[in-house]
Protein backbone atom coordinates (compact mmCIF):
# COMPACT_ATOMS: atom_id res chain seq x y z
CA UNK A 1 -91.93 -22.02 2.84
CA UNK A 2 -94.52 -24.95 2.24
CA UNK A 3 -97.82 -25.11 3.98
CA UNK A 4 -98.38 -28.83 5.28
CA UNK A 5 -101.47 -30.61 6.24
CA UNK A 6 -101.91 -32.37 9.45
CA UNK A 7 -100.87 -35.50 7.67
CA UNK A 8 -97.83 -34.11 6.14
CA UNK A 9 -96.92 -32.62 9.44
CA UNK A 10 -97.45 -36.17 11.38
CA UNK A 11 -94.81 -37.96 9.82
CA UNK A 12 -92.02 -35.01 10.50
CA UNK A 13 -89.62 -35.86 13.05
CA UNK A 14 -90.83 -34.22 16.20
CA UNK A 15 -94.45 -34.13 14.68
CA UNK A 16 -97.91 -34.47 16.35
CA UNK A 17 -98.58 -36.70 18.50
CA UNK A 18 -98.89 -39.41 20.99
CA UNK A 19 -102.16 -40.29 22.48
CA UNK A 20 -102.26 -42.47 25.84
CA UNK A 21 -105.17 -43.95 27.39
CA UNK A 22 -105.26 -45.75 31.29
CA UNK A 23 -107.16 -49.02 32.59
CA UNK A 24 -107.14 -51.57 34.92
CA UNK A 25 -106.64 -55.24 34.12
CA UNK A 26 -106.07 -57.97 36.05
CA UNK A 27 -102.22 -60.09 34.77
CA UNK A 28 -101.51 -63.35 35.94
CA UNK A 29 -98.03 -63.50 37.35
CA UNK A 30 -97.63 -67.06 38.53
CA UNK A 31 -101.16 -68.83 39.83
CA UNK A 32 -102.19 -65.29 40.87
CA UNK A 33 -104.35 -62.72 39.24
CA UNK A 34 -102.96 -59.14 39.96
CA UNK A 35 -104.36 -55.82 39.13
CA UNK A 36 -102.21 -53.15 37.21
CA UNK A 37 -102.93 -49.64 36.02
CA UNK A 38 -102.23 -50.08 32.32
CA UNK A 39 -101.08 -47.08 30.66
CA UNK A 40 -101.75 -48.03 26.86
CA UNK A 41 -99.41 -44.91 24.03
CA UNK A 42 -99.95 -44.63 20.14
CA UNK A 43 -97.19 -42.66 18.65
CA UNK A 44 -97.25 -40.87 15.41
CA UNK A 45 -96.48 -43.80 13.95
CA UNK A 46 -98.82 -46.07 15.16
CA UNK A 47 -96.22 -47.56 17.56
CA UNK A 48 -98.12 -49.19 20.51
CA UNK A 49 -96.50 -49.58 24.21
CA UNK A 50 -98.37 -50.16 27.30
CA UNK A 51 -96.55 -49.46 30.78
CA UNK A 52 -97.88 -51.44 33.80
CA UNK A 53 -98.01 -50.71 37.35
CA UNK A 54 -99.27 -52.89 40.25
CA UNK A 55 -102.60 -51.37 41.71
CA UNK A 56 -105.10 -51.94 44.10
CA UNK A 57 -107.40 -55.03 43.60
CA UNK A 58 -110.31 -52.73 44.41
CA UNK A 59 -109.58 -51.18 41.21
CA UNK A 60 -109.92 -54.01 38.87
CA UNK A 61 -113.26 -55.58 37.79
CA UNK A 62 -113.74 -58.72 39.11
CA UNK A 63 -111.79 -61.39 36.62
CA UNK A 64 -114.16 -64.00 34.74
């Protein structure tokens, strides 16, 4: 059996890892400013998605 590194290892199927990060930001839908929780994923492959979901305006920073 061969020993692999972590960078070997990454690019196995099934491999480490994804990393995911949250924020607010405010997203203009229409002439309106509306805050979403942003839920921002790397994958192994340096694939980037972001997932949004409305939140509370109290939770953004101000926009401007």
């Amino acid at each position: 059996m061969k020993k692999l590194n972590i960078a070997e290892a990454s690019v196995v199927i099934g491999g480490c890892c994804q990393t995911c990060s949250d924020s607010f930001e405010w997203v203009t839908s229409g002439n309106n400013d509306v805050c979403n929780a942003v839920t921002t994923c790397v994958d192994k492959n340096g694939v980037v998605t972001k997932t949004y979901k409305t939140a509370p305006a109290s939770s953004c920073k101000q926009p401007g």
